[in-house]
PDB file of N, CA and C in Angstrom:
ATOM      1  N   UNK A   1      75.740-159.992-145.560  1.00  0.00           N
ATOM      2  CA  UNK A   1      76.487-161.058-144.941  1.00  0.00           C
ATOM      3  C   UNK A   1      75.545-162.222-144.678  1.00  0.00           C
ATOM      4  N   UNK A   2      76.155-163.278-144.904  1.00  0.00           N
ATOM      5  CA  UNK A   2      75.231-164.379-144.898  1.00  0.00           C
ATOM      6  C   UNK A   2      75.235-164.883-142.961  1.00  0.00           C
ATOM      7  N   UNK A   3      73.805-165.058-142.847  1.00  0.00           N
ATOM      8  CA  UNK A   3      73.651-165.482-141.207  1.00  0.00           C
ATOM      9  C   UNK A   3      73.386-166.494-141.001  1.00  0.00           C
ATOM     10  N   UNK A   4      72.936-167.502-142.241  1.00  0.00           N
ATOM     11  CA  UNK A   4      73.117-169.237-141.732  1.00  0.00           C
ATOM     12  C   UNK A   4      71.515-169.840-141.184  1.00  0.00           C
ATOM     13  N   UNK A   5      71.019-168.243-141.125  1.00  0.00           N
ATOM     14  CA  UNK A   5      69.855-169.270-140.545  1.00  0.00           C
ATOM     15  C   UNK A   5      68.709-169.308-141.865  1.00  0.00           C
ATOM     16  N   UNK A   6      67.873-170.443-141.766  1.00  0.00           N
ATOM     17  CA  UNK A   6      67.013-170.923-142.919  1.00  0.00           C
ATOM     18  C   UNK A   6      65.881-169.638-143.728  1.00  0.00           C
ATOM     19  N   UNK A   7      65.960-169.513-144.464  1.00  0.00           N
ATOM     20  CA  UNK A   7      64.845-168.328-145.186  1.00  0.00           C
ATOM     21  C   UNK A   7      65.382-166.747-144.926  1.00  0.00           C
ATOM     22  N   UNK A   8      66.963-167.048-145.317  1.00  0.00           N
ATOM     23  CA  UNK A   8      67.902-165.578-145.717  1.00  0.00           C
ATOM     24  C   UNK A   8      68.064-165.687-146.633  1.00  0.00           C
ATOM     25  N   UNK A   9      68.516-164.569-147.346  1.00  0.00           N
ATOM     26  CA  UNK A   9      68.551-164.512-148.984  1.00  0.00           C
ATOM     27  C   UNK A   9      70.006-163.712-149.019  1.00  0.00           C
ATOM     28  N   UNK A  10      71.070-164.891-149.358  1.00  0.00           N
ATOM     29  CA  UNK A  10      72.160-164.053-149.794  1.00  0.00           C
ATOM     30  C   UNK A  10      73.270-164.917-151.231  1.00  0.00           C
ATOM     31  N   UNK A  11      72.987-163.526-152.055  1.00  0.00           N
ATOM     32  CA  UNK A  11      73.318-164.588-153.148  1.00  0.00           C
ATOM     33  C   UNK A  11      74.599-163.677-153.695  1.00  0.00           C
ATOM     34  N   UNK A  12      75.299-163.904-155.037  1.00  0.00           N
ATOM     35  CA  UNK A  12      76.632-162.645-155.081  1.00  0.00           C
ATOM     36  C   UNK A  12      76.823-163.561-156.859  1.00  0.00           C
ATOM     37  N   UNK A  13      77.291-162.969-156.881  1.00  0.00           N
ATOM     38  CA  UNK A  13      77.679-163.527-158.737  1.00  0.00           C
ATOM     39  C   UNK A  13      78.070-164.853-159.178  1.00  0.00           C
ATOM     40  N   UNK A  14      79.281-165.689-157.476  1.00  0.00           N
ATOM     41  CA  UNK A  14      79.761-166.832-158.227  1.00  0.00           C
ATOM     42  C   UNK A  14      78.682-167.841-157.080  1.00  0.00           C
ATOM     43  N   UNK A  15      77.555-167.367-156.125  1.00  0.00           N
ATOM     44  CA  UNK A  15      76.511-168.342-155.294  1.00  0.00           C
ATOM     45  C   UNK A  15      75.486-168.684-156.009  1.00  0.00           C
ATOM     46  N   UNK A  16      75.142-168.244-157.281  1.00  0.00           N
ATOM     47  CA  UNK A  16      73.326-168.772-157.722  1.00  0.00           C
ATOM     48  C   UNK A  16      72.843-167.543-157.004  1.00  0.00           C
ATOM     49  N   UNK A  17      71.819-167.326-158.432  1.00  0.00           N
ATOM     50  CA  UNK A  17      70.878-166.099-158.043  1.00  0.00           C
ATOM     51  C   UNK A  17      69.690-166.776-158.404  1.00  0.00           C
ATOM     52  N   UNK A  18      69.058-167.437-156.974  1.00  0.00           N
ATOM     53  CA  UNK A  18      67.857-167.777-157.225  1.00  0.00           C
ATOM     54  C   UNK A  18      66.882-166.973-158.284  1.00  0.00           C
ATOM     55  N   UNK A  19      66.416-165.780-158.261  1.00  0.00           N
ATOM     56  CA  UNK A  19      65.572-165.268-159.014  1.00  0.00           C
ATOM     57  C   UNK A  19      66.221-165.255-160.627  1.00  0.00           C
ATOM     58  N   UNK A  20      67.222-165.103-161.160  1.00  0.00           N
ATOM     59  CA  UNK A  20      67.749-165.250-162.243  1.00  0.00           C
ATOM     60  C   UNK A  20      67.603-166.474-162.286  1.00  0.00           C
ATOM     61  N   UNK A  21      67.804-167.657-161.884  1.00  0.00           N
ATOM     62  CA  UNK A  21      67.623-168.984-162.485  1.00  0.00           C
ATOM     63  C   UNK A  21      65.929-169.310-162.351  1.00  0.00           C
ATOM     64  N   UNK A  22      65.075-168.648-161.830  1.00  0.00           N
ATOM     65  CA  UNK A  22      63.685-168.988-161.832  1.00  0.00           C
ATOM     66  C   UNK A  22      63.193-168.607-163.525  1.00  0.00           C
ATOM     67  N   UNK A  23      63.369-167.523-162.889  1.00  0.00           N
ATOM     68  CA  UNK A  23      63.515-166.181-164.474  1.00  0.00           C
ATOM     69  C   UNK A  23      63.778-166.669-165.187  1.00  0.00           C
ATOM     70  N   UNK A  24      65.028-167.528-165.686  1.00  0.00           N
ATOM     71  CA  UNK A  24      65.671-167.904-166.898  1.00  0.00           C
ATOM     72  C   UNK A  24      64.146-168.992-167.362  1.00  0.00           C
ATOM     73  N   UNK A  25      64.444-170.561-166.130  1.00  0.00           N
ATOM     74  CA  UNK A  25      63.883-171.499-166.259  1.00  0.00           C
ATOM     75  C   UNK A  25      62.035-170.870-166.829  1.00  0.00           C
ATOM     76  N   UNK A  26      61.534-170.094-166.664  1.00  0.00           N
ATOM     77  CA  UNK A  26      60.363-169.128-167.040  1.00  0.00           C
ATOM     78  C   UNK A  26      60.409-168.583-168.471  1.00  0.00           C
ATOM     79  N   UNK A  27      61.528-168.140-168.610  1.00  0.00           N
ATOM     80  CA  UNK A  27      61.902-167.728-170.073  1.00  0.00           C
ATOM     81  C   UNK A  27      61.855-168.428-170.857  1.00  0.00           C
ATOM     82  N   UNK A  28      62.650-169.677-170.498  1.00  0.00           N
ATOM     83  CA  UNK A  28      62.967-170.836-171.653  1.00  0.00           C
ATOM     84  C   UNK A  28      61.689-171.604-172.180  1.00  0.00           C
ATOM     85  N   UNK A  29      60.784-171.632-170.627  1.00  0.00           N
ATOM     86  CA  UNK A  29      59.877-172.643-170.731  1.00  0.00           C
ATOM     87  C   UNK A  29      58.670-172.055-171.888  1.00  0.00           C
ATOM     88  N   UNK A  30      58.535-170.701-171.717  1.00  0.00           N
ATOM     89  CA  UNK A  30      57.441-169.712-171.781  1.00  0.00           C
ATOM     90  C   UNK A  30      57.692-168.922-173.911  1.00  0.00           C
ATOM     91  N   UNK A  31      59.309-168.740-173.929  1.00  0.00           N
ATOM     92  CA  UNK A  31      59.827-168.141-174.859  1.00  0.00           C
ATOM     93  C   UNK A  31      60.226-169.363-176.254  1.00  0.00           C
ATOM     94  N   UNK A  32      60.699-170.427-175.766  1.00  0.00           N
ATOM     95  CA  UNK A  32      61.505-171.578-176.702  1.00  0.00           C
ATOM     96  C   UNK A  32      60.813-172.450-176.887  1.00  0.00           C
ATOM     97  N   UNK A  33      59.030-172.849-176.565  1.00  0.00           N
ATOM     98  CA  UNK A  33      58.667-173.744-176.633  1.00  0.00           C
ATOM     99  C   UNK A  33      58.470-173.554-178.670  1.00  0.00           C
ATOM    100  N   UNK A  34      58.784-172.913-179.121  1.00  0.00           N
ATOM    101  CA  UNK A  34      58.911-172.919-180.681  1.00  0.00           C
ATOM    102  C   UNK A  34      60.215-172.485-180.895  1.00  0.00           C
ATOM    103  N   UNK A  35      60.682-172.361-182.376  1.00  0.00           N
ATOM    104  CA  UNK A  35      61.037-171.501-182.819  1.00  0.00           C
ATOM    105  C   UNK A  35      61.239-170.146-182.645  1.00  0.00           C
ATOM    106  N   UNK A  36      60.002-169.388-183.031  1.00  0.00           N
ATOM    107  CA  UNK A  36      59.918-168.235-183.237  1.00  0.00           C
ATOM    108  C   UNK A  36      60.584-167.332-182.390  1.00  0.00           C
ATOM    109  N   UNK A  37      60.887-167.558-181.278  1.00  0.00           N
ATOM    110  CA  UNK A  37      61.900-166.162-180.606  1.00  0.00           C
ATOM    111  C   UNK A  37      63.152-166.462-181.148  1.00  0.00           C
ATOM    112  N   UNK A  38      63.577-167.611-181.664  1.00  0.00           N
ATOM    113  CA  UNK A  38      65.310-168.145-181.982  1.00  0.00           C
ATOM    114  C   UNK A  38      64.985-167.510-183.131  1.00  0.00           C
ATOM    115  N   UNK A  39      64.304-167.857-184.255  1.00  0.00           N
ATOM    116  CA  UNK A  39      64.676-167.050-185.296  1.00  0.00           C
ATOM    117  C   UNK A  39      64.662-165.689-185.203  1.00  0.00           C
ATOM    118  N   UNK A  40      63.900-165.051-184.766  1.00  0.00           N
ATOM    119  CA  UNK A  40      63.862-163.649-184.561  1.00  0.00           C
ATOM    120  C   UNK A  40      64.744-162.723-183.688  1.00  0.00           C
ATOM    121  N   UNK A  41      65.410-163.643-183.239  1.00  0.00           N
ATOM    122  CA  UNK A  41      66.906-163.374-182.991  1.00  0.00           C
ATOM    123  C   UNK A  41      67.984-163.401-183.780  1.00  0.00           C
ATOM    124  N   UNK A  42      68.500-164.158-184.383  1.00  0.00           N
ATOM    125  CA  UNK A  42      68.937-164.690-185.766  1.00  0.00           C
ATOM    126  C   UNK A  42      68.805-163.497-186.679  1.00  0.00           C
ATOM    127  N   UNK A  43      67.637-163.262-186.779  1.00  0.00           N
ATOM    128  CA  UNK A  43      67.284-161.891-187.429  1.00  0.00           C
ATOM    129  C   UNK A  43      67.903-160.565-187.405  1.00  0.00           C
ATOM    130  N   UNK A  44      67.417-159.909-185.874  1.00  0.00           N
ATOM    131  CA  UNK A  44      67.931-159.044-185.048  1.00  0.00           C
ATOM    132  C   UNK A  44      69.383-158.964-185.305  1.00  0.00           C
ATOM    133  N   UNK A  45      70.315-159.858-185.151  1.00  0.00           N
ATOM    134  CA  UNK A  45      71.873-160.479-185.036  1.00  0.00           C
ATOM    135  C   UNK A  45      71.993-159.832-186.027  1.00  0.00           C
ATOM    136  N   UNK A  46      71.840-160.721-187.506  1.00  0.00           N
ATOM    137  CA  UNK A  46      72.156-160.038-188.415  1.00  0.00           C
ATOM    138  C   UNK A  46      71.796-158.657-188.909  1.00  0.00           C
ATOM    139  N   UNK A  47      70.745-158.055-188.880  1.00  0.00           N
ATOM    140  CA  UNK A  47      70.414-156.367-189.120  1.00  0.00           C
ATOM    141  C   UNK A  47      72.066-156.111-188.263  1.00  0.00           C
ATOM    142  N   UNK A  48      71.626-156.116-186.885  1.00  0.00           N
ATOM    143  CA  UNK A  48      73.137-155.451-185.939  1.00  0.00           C
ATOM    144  C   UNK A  48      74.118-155.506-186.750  1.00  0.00           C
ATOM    145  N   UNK A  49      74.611-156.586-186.793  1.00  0.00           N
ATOM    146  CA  UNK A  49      75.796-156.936-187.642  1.00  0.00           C
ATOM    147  C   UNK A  49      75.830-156.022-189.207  1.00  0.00           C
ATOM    148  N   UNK A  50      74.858-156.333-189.853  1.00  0.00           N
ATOM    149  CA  UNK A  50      74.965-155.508-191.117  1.00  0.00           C
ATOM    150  C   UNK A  50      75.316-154.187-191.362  1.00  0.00           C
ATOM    151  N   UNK A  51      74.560-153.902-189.921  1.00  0.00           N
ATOM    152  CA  UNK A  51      74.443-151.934-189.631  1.00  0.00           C
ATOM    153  C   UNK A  51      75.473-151.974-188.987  1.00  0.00           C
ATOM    154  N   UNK A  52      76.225-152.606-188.373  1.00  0.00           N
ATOM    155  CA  UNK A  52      77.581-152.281-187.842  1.00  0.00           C
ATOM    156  C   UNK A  52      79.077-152.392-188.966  1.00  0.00           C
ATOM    157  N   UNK A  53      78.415-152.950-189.361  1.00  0.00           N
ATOM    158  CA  UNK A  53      79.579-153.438-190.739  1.00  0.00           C
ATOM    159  C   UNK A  53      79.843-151.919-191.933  1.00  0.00           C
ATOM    160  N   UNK A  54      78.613-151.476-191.602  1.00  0.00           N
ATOM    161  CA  UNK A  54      78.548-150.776-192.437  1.00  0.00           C
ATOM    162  C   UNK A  54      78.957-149.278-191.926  1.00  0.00           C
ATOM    163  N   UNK A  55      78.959-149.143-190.847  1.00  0.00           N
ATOM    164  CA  UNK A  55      79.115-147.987-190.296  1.00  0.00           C
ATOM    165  C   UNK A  55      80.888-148.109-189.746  1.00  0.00           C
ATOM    166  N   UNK A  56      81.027-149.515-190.067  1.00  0.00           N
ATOM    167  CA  UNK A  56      82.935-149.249-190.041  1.00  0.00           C
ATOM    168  C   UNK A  56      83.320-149.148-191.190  1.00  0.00           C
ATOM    169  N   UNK A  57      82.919-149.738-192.135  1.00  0.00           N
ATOM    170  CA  UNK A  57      83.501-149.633-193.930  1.00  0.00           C
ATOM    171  C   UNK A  57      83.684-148.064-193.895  1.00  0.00           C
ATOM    172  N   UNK A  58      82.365-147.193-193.427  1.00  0.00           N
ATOM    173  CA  UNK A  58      82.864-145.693-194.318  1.00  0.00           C
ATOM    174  C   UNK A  58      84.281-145.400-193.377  1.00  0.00           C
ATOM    175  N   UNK A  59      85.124-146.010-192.953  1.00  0.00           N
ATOM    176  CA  UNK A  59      86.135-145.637-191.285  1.00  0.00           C
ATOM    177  C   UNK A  59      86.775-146.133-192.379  1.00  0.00           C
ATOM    178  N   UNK A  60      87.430-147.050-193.262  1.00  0.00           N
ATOM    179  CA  UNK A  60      88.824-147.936-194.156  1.00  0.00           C
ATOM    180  C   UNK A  60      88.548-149.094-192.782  1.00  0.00           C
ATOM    181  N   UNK A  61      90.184-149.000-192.652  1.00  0.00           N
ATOM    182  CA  UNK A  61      90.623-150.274-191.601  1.00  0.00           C
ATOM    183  C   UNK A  61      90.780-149.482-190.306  1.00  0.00           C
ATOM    184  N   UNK A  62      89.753-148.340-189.835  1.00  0.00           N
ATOM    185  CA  UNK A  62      90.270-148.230-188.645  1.00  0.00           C
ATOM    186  C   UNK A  62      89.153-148.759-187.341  1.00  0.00           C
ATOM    187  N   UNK A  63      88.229-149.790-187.760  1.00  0.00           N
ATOM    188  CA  UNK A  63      87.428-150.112-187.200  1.00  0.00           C
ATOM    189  C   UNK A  63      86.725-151.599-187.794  1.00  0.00           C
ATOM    190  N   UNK A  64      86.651-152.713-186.758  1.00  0.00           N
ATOM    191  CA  UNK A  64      86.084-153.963-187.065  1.00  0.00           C
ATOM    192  C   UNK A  64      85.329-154.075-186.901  1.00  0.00           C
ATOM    193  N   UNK A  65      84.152-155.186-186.723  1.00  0.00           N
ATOM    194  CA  UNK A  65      83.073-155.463-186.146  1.00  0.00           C
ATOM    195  C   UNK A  65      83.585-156.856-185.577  1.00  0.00           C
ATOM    196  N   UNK A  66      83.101-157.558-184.326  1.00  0.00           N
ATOM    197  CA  UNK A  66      83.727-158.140-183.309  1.00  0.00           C
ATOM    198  C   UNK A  66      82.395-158.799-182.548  1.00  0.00           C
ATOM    199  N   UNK A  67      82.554-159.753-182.271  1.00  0.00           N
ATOM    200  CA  UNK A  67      81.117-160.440-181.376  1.00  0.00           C
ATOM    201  C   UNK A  67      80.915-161.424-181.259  1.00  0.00           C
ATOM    202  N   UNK A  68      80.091-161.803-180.760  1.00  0.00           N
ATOM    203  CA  UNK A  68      78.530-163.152-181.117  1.00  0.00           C
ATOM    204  C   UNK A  68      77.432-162.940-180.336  1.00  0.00           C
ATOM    205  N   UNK A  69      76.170-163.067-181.253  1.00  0.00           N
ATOM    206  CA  UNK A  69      75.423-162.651-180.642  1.00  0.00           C
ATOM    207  C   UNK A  69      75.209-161.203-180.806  1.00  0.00           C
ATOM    208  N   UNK A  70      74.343-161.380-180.084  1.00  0.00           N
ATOM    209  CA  UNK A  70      73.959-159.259-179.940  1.00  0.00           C
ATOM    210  C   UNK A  70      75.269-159.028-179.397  1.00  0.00           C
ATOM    211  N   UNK A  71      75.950-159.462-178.335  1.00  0.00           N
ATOM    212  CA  UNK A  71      77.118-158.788-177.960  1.00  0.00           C
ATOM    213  C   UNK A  71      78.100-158.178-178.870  1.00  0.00           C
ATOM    214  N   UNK A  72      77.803-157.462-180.028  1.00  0.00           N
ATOM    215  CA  UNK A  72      78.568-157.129-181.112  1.00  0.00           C
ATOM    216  C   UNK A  72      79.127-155.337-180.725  1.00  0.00           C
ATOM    217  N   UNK A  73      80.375-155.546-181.210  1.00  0.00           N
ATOM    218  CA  UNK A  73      80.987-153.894-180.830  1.00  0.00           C
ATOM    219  C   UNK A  73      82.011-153.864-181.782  1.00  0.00           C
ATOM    220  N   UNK A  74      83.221-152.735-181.842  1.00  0.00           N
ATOM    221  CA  UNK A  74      83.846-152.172-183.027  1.00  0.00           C
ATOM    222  C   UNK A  74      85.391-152.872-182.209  1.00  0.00           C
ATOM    223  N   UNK A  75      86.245-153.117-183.020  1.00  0.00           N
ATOM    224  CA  UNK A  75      87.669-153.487-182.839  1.00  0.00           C
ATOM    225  C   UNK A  75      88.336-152.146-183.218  1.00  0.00           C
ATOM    226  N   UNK A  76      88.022-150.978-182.490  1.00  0.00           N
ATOM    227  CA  UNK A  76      89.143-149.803-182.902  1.00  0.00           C
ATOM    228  C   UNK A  76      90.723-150.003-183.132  1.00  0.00           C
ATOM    229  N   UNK A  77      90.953-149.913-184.196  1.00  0.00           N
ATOM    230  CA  UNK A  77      92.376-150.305-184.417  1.00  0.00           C
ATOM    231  C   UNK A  77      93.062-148.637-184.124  1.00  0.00           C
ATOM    232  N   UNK A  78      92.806-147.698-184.127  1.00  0.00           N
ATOM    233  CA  UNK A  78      92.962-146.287-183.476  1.00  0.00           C
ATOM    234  C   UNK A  78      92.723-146.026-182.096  1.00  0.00           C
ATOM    235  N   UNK A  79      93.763-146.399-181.005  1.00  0.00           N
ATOM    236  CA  UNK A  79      93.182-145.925-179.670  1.00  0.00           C
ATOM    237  C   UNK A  79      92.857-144.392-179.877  1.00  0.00           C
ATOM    238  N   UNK A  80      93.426-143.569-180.598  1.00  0.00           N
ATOM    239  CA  UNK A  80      93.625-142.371-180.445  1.00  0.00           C
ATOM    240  C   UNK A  80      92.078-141.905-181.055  1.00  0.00           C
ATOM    241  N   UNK A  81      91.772-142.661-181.093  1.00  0.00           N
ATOM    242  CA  UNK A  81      90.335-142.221-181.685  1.00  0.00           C
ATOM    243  C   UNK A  81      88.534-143.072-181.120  1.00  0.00           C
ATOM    244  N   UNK A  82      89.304-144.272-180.187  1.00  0.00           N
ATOM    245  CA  UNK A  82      88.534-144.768-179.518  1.00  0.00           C
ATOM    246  C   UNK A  82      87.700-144.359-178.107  1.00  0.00           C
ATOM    247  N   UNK A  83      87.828-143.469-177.626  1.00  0.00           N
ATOM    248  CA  UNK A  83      87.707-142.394-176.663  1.00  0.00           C
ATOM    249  C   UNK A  83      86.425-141.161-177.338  1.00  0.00           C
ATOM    250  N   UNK A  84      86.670-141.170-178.288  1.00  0.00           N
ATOM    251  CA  UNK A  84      85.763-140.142-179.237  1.00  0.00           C
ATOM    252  C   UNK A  84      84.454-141.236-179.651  1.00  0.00           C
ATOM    253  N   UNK A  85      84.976-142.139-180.344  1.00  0.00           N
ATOM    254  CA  UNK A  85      83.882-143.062-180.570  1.00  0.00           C
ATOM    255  C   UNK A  85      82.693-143.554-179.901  1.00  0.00           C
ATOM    256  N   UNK A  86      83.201-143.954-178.536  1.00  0.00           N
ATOM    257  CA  UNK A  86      82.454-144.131-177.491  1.00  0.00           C
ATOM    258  C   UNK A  86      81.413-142.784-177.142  1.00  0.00           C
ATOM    259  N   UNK A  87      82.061-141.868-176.848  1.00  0.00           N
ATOM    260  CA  UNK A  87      81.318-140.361-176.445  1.00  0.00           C
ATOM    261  C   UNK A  87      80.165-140.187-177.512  1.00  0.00           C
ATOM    262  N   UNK A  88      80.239-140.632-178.708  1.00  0.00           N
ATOM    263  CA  UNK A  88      79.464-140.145-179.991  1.00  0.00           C
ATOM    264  C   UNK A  88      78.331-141.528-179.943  1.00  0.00           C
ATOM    265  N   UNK A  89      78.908-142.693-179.915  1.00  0.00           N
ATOM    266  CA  UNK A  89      77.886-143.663-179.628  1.00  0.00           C
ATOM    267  C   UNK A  89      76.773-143.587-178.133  1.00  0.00           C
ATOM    268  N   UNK A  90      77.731-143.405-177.235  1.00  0.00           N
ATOM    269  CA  UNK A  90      76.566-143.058-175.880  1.00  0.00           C
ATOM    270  C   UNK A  90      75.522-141.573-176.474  1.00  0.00           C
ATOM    271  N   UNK A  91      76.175-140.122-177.180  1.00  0.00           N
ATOM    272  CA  UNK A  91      75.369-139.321-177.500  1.00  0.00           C
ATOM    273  C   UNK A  91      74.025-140.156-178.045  1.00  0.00           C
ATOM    274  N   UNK A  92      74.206-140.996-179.336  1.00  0.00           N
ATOM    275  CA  UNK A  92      73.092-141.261-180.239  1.00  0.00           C
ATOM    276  C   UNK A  92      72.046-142.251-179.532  1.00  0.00           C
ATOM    277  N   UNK A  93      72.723-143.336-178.317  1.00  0.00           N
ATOM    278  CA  UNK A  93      72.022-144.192-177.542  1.00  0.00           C
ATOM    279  C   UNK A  93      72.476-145.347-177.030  1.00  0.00           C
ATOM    280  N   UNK A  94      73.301-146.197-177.905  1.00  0.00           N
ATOM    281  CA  UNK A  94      73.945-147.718-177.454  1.00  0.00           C
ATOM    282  C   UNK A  94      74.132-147.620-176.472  1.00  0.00           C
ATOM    283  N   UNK A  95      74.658-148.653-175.729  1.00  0.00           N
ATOM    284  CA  UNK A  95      75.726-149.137-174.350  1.00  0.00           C
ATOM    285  C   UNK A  95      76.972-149.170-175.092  1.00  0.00           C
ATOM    286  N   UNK A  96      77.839-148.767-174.770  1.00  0.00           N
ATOM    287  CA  UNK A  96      78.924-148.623-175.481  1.00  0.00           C
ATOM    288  C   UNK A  96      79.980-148.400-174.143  1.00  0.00           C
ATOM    289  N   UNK A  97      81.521-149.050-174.738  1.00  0.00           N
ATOM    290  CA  UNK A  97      82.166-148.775-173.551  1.00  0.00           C
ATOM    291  C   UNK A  97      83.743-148.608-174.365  1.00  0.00           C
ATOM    292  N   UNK A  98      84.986-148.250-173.961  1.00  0.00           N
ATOM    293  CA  UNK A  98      86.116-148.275-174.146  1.00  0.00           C
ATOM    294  C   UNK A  98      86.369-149.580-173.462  1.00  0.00           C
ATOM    295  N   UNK A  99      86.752-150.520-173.890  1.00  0.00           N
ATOM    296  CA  UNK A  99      87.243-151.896-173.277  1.00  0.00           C
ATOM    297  C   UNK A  99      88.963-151.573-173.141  1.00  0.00           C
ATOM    298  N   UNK A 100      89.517-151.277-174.099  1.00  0.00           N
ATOM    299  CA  UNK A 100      90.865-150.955-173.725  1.00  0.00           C
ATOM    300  C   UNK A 100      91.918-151.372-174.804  1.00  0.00           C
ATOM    301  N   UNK A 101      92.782-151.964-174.871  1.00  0.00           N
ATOM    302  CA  UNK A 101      93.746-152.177-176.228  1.00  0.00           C
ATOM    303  C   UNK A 101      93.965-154.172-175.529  1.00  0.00           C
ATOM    304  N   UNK A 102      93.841-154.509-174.427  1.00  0.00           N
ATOM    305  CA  UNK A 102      94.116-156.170-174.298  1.00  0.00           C
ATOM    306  C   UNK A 102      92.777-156.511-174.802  1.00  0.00           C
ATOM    307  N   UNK A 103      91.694-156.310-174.657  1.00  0.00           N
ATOM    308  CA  UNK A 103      90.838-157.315-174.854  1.00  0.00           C
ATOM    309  C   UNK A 103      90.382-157.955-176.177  1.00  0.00           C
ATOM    310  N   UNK A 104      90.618-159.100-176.183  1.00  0.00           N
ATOM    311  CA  UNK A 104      90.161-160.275-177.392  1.00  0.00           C
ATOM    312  C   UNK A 104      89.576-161.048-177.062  1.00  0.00           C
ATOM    313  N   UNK A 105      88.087-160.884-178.364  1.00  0.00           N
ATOM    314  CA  UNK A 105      87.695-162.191-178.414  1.00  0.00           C
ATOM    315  C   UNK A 105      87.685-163.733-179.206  1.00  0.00           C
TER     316      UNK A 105
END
């Protein structure tokens, strides 16, 4: 709970998270002064993407690839089989989640 008086620290998702915006401003300054981390992202992106593409083709049409960015995941067009998917992806390692049948991006 925030107490108002000077040199409290209360921050929440939609107040500014001081240390995340230090962090960032550190990142950018420290990481982007070239190229080289943007392309090598770029990079990264695509492998993901490729290896994801490819691991829905052997599925037909019961699985997309969906994203931008690293944020890339599968468009299960099978709920009945999206529940299994997830369980088998957390086994091997990803973050992986069931989002549900509304979500679009």
């Amino acid at each position: 709970m925030a107490s108002g008086k000077p040199g409290t620290v209360h921050t929440g998702t939609f107040r500014g998270n001081n240390l995340a915006l230090i962090s960032a401003t550190a990142a950018i300054n420290t990481y982007w002064r070239s190229e080289t981390l943007s392309e090598h992202v770029h990079r990264v992106v695509d492998c993901m993407r490729c290896r994801l593409e490819a691991m829905a083709s052997k599925h037909g049409n019961n699985f997309a690839v969906r994203g931008r960015g690293m944020a890339l995941g599968f468009d299960c067009k099978m709920p009945e089989i999206a529940s299994g998917a997830v369980r088998k992806a957390f086994e091997k390692g990803p973050l992986s989640n069931d989002a549900g049948p509304l979500i679009k991006s």
